[in-house]
C-alpha atoms as a PDB file:
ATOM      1  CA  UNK A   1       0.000   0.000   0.000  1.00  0.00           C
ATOM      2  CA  UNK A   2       1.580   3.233  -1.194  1.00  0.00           C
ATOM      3  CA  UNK A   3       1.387   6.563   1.079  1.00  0.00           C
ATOM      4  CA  UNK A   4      -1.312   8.351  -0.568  1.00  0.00           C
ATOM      5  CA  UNK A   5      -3.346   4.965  -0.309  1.00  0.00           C
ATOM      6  CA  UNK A   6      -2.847   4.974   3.487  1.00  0.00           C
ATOM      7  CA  UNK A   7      -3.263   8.177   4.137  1.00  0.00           C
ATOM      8  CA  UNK A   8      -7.044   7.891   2.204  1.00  0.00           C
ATOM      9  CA  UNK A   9      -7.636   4.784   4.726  1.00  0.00           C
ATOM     10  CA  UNK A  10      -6.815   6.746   7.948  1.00  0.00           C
ATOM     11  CA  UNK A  11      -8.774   9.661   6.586  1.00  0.00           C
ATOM     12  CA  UNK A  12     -12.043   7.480   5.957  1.00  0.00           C
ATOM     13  CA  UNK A  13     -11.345   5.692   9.570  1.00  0.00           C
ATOM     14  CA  UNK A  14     -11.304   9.165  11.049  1.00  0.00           C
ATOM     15  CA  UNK A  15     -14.575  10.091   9.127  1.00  0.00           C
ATOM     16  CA  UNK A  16     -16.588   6.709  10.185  1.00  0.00           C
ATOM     17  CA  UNK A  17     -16.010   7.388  13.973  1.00  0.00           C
ATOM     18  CA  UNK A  18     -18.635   9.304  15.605  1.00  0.00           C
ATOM     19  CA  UNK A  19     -17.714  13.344  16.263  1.00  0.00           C
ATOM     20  CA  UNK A  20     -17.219  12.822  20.029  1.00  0.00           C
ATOM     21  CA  UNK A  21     -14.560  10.382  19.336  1.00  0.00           C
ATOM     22  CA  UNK A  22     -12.552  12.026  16.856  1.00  0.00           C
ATOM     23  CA  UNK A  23     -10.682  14.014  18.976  1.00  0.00           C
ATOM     24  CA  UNK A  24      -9.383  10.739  20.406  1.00  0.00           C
ATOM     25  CA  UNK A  25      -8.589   8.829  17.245  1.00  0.00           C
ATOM     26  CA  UNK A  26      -6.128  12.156  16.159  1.00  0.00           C
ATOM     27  CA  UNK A  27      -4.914  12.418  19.037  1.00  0.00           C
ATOM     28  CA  UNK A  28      -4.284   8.219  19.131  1.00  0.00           C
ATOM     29  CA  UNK A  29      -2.909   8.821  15.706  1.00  0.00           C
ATOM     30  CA  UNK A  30      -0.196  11.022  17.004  1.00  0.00           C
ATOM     31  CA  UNK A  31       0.970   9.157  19.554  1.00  0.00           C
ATOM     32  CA  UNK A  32       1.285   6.189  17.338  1.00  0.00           C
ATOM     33  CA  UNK A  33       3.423   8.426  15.321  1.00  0.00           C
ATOM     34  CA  UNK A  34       7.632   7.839  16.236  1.00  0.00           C
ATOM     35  CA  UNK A  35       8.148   9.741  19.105  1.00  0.00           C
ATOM     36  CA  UNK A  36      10.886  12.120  16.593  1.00  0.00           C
ATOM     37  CA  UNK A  37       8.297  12.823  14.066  1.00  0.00           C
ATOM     38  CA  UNK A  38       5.571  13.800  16.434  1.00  0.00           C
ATOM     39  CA  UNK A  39       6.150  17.618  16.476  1.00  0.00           C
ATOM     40  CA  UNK A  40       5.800  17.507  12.522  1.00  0.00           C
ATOM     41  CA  UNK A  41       2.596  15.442  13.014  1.00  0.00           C
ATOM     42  CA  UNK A  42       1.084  17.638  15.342  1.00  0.00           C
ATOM     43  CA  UNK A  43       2.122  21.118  13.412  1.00  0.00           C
ATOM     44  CA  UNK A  44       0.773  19.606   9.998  1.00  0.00           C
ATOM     45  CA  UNK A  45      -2.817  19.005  12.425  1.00  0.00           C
ATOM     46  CA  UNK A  46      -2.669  21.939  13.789  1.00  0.00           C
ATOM     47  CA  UNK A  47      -2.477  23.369   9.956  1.00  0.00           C
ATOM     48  CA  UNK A  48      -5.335  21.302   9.321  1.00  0.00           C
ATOM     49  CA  UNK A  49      -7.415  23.655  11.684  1.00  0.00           C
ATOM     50  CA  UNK A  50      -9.341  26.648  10.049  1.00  0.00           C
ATOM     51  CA  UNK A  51      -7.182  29.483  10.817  1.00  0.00           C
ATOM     52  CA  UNK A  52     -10.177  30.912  13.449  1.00  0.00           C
ATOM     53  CA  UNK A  53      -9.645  28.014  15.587  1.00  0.00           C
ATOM     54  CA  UNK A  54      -5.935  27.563  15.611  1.00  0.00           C
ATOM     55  CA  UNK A  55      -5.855  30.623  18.348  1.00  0.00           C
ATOM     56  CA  UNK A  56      -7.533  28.030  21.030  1.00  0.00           C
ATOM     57  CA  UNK A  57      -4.980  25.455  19.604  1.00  0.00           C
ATOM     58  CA  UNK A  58      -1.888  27.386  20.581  1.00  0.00           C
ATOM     59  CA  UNK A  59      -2.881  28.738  23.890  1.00  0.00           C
ATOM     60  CA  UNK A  60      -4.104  25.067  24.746  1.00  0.00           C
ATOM     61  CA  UNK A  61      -0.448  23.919  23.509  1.00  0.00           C
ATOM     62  CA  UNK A  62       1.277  26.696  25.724  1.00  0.00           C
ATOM     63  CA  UNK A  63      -0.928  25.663  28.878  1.00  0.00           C
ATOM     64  CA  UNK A  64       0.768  22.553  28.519  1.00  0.00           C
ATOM     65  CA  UNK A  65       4.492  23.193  28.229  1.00  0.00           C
ATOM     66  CA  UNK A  66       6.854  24.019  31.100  1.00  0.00           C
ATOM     67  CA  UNK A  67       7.312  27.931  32.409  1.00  0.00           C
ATOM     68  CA  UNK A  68      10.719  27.882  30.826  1.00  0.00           C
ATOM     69  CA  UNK A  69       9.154  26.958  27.500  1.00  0.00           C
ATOM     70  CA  UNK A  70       6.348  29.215  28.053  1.00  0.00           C
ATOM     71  CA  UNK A  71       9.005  31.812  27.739  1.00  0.00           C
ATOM     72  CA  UNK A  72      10.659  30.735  24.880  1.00  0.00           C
ATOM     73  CA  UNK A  73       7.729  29.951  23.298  1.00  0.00           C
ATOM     74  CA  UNK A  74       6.706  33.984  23.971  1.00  0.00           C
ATOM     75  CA  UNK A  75       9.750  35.415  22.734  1.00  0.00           C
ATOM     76  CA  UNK A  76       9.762  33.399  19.523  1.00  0.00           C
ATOM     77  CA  UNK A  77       5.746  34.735  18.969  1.00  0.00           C
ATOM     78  CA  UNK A  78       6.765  38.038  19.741  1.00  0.00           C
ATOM     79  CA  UNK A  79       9.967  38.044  17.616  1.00  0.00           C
ATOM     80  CA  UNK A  80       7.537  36.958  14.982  1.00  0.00           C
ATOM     81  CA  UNK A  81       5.466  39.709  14.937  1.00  0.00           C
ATOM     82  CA  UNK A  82       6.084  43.260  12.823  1.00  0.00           C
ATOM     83  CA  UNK A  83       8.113  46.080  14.898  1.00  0.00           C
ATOM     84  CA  UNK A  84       4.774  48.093  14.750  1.00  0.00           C
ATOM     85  CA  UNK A  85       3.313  45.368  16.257  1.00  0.00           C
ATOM     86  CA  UNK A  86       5.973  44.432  18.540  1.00  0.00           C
ATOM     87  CA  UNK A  87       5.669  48.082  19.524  1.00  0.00           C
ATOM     88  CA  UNK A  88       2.518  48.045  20.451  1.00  0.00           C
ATOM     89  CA  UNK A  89       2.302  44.981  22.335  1.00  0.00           C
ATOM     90  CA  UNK A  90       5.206  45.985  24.384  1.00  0.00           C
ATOM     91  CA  UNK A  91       2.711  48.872  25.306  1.00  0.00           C
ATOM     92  CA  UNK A  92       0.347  46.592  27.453  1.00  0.00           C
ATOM     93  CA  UNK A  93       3.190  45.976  29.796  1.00  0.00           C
ATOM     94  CA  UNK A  94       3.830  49.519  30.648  1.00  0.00           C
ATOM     95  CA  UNK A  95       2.105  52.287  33.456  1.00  0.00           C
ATOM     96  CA  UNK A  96      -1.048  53.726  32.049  1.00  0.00           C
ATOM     97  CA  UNK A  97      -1.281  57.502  32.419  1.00  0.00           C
ATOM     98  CA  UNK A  98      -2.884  58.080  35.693  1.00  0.00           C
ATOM     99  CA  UNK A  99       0.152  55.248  37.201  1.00  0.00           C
ATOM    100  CA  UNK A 100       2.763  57.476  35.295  1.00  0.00           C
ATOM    101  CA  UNK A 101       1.139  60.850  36.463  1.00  0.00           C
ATOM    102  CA  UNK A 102       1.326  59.853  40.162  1.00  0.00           C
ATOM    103  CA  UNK A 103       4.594  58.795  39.617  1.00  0.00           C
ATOM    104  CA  UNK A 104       5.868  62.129  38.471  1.00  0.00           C
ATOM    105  CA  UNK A 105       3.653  63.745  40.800  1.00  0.00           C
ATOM    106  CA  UNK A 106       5.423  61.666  43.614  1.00  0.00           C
ATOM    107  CA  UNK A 107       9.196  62.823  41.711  1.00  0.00           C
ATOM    108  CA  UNK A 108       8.567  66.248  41.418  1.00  0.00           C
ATOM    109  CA  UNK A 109       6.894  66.392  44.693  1.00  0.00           C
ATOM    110  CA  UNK A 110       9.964  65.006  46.880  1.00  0.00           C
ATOM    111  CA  UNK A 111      12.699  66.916  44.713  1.00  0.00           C
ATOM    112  CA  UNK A 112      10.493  70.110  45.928  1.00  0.00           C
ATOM    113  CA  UNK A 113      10.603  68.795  49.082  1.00  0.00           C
ATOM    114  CA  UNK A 114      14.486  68.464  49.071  1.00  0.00           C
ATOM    115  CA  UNK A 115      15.265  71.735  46.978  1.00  0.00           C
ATOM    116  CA  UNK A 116      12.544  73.654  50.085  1.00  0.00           C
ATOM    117  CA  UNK A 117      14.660  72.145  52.703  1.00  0.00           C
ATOM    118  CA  UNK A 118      18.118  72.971  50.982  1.00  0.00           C
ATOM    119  CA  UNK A 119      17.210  76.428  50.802  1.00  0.00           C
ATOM    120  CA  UNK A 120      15.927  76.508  54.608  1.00  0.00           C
ATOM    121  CA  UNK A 121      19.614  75.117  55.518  1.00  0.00           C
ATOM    122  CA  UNK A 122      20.862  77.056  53.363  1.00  0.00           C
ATOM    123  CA  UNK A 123      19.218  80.388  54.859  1.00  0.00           C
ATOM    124  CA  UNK A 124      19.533  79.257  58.102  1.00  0.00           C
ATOM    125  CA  UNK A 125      23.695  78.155  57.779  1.00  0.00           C
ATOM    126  CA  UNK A 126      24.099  81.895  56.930  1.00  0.00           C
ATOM    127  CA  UNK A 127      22.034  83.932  58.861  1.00  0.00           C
ATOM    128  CA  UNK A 128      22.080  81.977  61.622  1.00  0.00           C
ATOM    129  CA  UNK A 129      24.962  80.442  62.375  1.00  0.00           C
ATOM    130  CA  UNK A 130      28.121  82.585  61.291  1.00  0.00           C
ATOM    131  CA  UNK A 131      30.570  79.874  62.705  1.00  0.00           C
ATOM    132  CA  UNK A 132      29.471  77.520  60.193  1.00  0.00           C
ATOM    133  CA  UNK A 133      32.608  77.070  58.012  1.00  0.00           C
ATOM    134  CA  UNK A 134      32.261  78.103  54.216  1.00  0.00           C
ATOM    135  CA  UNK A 135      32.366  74.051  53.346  1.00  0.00           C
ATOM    136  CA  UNK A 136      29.383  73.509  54.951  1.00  0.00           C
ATOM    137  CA  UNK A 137      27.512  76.721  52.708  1.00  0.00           C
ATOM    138  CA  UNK A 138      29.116  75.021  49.763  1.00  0.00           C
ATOM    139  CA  UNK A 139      27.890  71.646  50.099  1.00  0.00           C
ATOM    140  CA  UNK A 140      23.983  72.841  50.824  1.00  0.00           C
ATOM    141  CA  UNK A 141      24.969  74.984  47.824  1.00  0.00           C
ATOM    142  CA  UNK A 142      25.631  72.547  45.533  1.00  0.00           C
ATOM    143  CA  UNK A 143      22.548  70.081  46.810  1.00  0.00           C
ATOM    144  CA  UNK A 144      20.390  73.414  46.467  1.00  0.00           C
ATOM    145  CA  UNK A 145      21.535  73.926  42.157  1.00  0.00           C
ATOM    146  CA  UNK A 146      21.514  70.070  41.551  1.00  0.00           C
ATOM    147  CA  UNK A 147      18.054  70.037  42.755  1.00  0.00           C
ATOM    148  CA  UNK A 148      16.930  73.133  41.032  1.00  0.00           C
ATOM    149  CA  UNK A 149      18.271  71.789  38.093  1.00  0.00           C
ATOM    150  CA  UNK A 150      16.505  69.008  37.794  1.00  0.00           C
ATOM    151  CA  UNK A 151      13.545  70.374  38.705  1.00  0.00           C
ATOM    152  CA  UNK A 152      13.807  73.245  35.487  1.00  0.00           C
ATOM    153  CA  UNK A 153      14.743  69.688  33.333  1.00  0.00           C
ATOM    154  CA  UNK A 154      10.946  68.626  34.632  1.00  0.00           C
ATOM    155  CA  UNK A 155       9.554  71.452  33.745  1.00  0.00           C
ATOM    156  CA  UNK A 156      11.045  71.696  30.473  1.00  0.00           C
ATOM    157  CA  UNK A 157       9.684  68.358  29.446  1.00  0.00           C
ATOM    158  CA  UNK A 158      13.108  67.338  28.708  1.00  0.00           C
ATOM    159  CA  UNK A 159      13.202  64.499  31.077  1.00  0.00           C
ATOM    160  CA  UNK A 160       9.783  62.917  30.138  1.00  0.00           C
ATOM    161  CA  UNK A 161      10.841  62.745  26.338  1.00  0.00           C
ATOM    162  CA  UNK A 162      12.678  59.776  26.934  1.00  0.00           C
ATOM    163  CA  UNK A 163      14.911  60.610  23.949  1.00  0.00           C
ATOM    164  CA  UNK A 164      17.717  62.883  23.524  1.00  0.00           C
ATOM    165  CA  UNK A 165      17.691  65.940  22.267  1.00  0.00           C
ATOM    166  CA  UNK A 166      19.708  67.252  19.446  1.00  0.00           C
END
């Protein structure tokens, strides 16, 4: 019997058995298949499947496998995909805007905080206490421009960009 001939008798074996068994015989059939020439058995069913259905087929398949191939499996789908594409599903996995506006409001809010309280010590170091060496004034100094400066880079919009500018 030649391999088209076989392939006719498996097809009309599958066909005769009721629908709530079919989903036994294939899978049967697979198993019956050498162990090395499963994974092209059970791609060439899985192209067998209308291309609405094949969806449940993969995620079904990925349930299955182990975490590490779970991962692999992900990167190798996502690799896969167009760098629009890619683009945009890398977008599910960050902040939405009201996360990333508390965030900044949190930022911005504590560098305040810190550029308030260098110019209180600041104020203080000098009017207050005249024995404090000129070190001392420097170093709240230098706290008191970092922090200003990066607080004109928020405001600017510079920082948020996430690119540079040129």
């Amino acid at each position: 019997m030649d391999a088209g001939t076989q392939e006719e008798a498996a097809a009309e074996a599958v066909r005769s058995v009721s629908d709530e068994a079919k989903k036994d015989v294939v899978a049967a059939a697979i198993r019956a298949v050498p162990e090395r020439q499963q994974s092209d058995a059970a791609v060439a069913a899985v192209e067998a499947v209308p291309d609405e259905a094949k969806k449940d087929v993969v995620a079904a398949a990925i349930r299955g496998v182990s975490d590490a191939d779970k991962r692999e499996v992900a990167s190798a789908a996502v690799s896969g995909l167009p760098t629009k594409e890619r683009l945009e599903f890398a977008q599910g996995f960050f902040p939405d805007q009201p996360v990333t506006n508390r965030l900044w409001l949190i930022i911005v809010s504590t560098f305040a905080a810190v550029l308030v309280t260098a110019v209180l010590a600041l104020v203080a170091a000098i009017l207050l206490f005249k024995g404090v060496g000129a070190a001392s004034i420097q170093v709240l100094l230098t706290v008191f421009t970092t922090v200003a400066g990066i607080l004109a880079g928020f405001i600017s919009g510079r920082t948020s960009t996430g690119g540079t500018s040129r």
